[in-house]
Protein backbone atom coordinates (compact mmCIF):
# COMPACT_ATOMS: atom_id res chain seq x y z
CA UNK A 1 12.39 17.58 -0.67
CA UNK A 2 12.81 14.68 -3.06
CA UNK A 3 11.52 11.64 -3.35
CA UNK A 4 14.23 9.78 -2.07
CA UNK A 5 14.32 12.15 0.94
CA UNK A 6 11.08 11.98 1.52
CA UNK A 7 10.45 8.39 1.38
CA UNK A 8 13.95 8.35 3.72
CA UNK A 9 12.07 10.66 6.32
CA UNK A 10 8.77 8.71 6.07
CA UNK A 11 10.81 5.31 6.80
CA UNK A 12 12.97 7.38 9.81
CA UNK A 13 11.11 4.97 12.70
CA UNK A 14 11.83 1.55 11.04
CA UNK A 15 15.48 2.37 10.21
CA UNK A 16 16.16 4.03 13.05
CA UNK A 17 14.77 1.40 15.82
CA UNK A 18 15.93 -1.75 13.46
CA UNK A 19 17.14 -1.43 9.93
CA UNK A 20 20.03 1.24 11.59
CA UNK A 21 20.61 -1.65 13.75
CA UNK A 22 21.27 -4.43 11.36
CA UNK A 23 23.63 -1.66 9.34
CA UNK A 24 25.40 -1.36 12.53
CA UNK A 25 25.91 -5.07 12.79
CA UNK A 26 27.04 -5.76 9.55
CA UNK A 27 29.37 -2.94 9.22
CA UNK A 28 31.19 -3.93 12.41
CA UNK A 29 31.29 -7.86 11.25
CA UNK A 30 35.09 -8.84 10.22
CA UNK A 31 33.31 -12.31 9.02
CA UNK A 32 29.94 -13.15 8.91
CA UNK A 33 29.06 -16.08 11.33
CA UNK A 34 26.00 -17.98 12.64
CA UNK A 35 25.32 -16.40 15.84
CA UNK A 36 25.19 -12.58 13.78
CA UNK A 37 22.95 -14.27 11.00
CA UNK A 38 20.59 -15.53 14.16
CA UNK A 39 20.76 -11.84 15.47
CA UNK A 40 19.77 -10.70 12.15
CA UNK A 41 16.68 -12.59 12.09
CA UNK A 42 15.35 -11.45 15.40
CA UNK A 43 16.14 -7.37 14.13
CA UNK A 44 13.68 -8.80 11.26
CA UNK A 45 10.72 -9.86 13.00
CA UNK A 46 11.21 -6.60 15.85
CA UNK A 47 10.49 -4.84 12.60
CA UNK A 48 7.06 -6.95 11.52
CA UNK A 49 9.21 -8.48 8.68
CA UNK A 50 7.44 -12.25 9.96
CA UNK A 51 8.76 -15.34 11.06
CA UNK A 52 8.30 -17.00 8.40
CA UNK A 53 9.71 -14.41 6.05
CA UNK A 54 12.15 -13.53 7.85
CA UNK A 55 13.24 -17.22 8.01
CA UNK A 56 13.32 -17.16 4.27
CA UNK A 57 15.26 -14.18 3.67
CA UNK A 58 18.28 -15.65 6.15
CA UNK A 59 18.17 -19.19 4.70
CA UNK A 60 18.78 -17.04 1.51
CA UNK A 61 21.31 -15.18 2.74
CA UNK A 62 23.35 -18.11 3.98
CA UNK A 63 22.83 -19.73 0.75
CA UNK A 64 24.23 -16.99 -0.95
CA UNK A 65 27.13 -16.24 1.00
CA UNK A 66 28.19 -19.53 0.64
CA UNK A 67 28.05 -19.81 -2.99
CA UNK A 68 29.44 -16.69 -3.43
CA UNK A 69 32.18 -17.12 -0.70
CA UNK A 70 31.65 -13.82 0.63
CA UNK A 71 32.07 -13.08 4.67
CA UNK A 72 32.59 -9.57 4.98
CA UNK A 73 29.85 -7.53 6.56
CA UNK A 74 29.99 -5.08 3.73
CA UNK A 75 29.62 -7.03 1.29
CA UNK A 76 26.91 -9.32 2.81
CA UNK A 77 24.86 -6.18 3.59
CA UNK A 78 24.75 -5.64 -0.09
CA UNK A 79 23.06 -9.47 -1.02
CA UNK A 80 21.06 -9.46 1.72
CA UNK A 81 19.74 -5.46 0.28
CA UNK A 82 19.46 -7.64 -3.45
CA UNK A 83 17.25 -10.64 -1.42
CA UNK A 84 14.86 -7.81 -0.02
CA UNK A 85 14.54 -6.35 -3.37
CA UNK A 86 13.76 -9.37 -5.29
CA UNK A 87 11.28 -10.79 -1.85
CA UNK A 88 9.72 -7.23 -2.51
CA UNK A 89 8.93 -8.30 -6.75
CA UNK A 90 9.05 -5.73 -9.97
CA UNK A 91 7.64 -2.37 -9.30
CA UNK A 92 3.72 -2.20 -10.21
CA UNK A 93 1.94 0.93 -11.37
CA UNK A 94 -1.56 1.54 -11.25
CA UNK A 95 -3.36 0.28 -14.96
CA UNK A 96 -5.33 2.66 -16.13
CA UNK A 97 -5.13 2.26 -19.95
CA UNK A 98 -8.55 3.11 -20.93
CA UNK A 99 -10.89 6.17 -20.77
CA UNK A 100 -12.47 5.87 -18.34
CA UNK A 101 -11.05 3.92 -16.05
CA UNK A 102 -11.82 2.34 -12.41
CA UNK A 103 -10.43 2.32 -9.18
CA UNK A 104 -12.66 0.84 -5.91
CA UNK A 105 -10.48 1.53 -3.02
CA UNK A 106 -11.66 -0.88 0.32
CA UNK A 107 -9.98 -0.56 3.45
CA UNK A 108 -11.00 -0.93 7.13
CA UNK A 109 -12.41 2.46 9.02
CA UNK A 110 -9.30 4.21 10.48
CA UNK A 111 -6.31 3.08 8.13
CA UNK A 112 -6.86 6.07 5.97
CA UNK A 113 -8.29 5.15 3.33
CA UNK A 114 -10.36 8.39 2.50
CA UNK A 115 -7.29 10.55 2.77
CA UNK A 116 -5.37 7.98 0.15
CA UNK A 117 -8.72 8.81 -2.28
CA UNK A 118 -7.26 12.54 -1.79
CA UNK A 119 -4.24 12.00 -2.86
CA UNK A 120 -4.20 9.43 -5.71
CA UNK A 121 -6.85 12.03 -6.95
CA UNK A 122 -4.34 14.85 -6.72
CA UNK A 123 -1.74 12.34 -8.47
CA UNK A 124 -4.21 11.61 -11.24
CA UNK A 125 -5.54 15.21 -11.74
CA UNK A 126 -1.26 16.39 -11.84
CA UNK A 127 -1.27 13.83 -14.83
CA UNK A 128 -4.14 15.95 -16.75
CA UNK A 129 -6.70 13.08 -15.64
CA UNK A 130 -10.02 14.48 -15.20
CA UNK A 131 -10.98 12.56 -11.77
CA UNK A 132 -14.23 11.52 -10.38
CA UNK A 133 -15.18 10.62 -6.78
CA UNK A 134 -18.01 8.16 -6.06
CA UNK A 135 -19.08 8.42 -2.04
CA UNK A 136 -20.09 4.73 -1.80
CA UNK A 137 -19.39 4.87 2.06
CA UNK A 138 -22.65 6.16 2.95
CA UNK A 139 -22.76 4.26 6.18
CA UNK A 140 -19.93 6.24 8.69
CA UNK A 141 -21.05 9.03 9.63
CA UNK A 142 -19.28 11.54 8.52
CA UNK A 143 -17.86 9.94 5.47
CA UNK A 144 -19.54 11.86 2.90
CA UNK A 145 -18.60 15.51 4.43
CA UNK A 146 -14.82 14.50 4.78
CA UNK A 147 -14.64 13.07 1.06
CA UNK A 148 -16.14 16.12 0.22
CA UNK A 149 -13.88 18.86 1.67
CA UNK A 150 -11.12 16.54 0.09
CA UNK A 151 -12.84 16.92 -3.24
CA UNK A 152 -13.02 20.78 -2.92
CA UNK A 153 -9.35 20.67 -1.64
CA UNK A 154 -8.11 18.78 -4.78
CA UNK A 155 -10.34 20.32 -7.15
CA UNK A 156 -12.27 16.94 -8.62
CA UNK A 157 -15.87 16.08 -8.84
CA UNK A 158 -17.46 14.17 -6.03
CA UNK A 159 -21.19 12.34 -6.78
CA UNK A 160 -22.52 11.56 -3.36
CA UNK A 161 -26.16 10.95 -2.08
CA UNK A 162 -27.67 10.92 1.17
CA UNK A 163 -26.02 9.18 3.97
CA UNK A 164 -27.19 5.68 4.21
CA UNK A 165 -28.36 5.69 0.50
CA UNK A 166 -28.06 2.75 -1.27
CA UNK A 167 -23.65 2.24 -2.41
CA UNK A 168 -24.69 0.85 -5.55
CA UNK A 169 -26.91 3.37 -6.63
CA UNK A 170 -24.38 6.41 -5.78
CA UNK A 171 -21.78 3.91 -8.07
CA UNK A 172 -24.86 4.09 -10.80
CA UNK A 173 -24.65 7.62 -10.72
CA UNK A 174 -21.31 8.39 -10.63
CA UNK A 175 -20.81 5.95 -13.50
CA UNK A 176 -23.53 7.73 -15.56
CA UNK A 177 -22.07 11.12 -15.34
CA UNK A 178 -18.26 10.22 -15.30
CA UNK A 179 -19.58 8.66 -19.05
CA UNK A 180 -21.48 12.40 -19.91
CA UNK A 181 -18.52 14.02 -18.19
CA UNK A 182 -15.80 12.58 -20.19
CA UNK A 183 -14.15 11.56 -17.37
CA UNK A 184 -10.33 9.66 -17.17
CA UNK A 185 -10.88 8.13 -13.82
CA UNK A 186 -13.95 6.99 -11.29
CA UNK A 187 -13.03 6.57 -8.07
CA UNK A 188 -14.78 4.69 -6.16
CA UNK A 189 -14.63 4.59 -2.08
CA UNK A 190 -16.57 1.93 -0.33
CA UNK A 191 -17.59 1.32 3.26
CA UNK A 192 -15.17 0.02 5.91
CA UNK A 193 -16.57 -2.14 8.34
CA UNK A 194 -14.91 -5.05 9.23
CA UNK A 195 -13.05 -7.02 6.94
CA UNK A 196 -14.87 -10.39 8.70
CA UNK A 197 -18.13 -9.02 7.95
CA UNK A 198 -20.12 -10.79 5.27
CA UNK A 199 -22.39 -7.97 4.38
CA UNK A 200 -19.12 -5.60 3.01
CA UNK A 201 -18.25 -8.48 1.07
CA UNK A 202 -22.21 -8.58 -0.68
CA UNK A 203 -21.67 -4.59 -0.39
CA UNK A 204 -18.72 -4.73 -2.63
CA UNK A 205 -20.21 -7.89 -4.97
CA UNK A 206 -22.69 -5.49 -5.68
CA UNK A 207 -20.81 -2.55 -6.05
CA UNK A 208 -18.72 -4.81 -9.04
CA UNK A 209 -21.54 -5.93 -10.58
CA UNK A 210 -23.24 -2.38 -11.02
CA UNK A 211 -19.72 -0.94 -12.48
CA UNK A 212 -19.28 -4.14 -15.30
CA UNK A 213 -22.44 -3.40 -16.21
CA UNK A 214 -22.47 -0.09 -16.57
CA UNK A 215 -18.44 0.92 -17.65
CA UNK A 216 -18.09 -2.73 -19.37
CA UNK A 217 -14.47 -2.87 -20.53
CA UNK A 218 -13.22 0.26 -18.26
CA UNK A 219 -9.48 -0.80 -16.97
CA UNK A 220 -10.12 -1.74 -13.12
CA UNK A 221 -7.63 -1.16 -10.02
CA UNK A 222 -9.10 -2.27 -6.39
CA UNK A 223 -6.82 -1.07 -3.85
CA UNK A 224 -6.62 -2.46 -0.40
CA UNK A 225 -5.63 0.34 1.69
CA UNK A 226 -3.90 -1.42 5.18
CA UNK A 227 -2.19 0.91 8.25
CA UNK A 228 1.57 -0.21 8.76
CA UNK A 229 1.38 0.77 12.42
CA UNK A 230 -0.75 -2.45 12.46
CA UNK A 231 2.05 -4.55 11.68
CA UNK A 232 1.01 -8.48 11.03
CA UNK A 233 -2.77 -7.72 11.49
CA UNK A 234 -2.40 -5.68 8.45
CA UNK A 235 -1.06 -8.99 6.65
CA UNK A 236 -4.34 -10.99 7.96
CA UNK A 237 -6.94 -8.02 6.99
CA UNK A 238 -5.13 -8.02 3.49
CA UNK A 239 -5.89 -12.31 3.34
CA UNK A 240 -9.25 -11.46 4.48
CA UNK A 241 -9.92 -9.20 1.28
CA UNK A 242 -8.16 -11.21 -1.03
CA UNK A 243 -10.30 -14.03 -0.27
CA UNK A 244 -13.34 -12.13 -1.11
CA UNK A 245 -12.56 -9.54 -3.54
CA UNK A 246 -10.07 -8.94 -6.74
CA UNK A 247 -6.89 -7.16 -4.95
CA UNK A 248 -4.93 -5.73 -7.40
CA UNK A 249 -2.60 -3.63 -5.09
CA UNK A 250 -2.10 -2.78 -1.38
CA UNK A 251 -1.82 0.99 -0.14
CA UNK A 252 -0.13 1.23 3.01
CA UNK A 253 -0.49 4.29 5.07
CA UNK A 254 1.08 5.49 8.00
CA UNK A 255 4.97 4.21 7.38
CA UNK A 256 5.88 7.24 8.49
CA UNK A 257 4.59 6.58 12.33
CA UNK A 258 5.66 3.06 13.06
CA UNK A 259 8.89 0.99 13.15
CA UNK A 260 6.94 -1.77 11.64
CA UNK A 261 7.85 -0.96 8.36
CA UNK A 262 9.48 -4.62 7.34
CA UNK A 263 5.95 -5.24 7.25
CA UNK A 264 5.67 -4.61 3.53
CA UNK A 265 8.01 -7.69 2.72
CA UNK A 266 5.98 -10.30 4.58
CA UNK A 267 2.42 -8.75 2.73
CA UNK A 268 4.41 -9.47 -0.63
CA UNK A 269 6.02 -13.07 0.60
CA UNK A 270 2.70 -14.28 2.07
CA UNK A 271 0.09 -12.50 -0.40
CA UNK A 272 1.86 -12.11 -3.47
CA UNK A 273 -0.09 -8.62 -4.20
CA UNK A 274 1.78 -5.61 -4.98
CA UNK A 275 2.61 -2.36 -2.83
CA UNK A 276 1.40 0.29 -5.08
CA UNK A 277 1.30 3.27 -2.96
CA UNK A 278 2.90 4.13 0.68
CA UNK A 279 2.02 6.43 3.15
CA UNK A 280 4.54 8.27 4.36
CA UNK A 281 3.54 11.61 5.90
CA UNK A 282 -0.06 13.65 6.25
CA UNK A 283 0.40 15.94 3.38
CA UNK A 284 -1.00 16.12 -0.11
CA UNK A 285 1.97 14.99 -1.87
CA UNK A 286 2.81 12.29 0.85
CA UNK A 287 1.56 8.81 -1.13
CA UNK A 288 4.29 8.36 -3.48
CA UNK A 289 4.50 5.62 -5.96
CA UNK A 290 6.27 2.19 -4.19
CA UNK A 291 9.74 1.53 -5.58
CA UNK A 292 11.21 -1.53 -4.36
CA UNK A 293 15.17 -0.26 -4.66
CA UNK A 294 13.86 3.17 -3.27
CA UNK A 295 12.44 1.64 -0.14
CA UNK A 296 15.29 -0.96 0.83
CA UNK A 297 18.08 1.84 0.07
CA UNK A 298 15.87 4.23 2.26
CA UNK A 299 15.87 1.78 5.42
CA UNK A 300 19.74 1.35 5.24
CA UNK A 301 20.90 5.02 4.01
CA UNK A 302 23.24 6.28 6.82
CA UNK A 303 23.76 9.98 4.82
């Protein structure tokens, strides 16, 4: 399948249940009028878009119609695809331009955010990246032996301790031997309690200050991994981070079981932090790199 497929497939809920509707009502508009523009807001908040964004993107729209004196329903469907892709911002790609390099990956328990580690790691190691795992979640049970059969799956290192050893000192180590190792890329995953707790937030403080001490100058990606099915609570998690720790790009998992996938456009509008990576099925080579054009031509594709 390619990638275009397969992002298609992973998107099939939120295009069928409310992108597929707002291709229906623009391809049966003769002229585009108030009353369809209101219809076309409510389609975009059934699909987590948010009011407020949503607002936006059909004040745009009427602005742009206007100016360009355009009332067809074809035609509008194609500015109001150009408004989502500009809302949506340039393409970002992980920055990994030094040897080694960092990535902490935070997330909530349950939005998949051990999984993700599995697969960026299987992305990295396709790329001839020799990959390390650091398993800094030492306090859910279970953590370390899941991150581990992922390892063995993938075929990376994985420098773990004993559950409920100290985070910081499993980052130490893994730090120390991805230097012997010669190794591309450390990643790091952390522990996922809730995002209102102040102890993650000293958790991950300390965490930083262990890894700028010891890889000073090593290129650094933290990655927020969110779960679309939780629609706008995924948007107030991600604030919740981004208050308290460097977000340099959002992983969202799980597109591929909601129709809440509009949700991506209000994290951008209301967080300004770029999709890196979405979720989009359960397999290995299911987190594919987040194209904005991909994604919006994906939700409205009737082939």
């Amino acid at each position: 399948m390619g990638l275009f497929s397969k992002i298609k497939e992973g998107l099939k809920k939120t295009k069928d249940s409310v992108f597929g509707q707002v291709h229906k009502l623009f391809k049966s508009m003769r002229k585009v009028d108030e009353e369809q523009l209101e219809e076309l807001e409510e389609l975009l908040i059934m699909s987590d878009v948010g009011y407020a964004t949503a607002e936006k993107i059909i004040a745009r729209l009427r602005d742009e119609l206007k100016e360009r004196k355009i009332e067809g329903g074809e035609e509008a469907l194609e500015v109001l695809k150009e408004i989502l892709v500009e809302i949506i911002g340039k393409d970002d790609v992980l920055h990994l331009d030094t040897a080694p390099s960092v990535i902490l990956v935070i997330g909530v328990n349950g939005v998949g955010k051990t999984t993700t580690i599995a697969k960026l790691s299987a992305i990295l190691k396709a790329e001839g990246k020799k990959v390390v795992l650091a398993a800094a979640d030492t306090f859910r049970a279970g953590a370390i032996d899941q991150l581990q059969i992922w390892a063995d799956r993938v075929g990376v290192d994985l420098i773990k301790q004993s559950e409920g050893a100290d985070p910081a000192a499993v980052v130490f180590d893994a730090a120390a031997y991805t230097r012997k190792h010669g190794g591309d890329v450390l990643i790091v995953d952390t522990a996922g309690r809730l995002h209102n707790k102040k102890n993650l937030m000293d958790e991950l403080s300390k965490i930083n200050r262990v890894l700028n001490r010891e890889m000073p100058g090593a290129a650094r990606e933290n990655l927020l991994v969110v779960d679309a099915t939780t629609g706008q609570n995924a948007v107030v998690q991600a604030k919740e981070f981004k208050n308290a720790a460097d977000i340099t790009g959002l992983v969202l998992t799980k597109l591929d079981g909601t129709a809440k996938g509009g949700v991506i456009l209000s994290v951008k509008e209301e967080l300004d932090i770029p999709v890196k990576f979405i979720g989009v099925g359960e397999k290995i080579d299911d987190l594919q790199p987040f194209e904005a054009r991909t994604f919006v031509d994906a939700l409205f594709d009737e082939t």
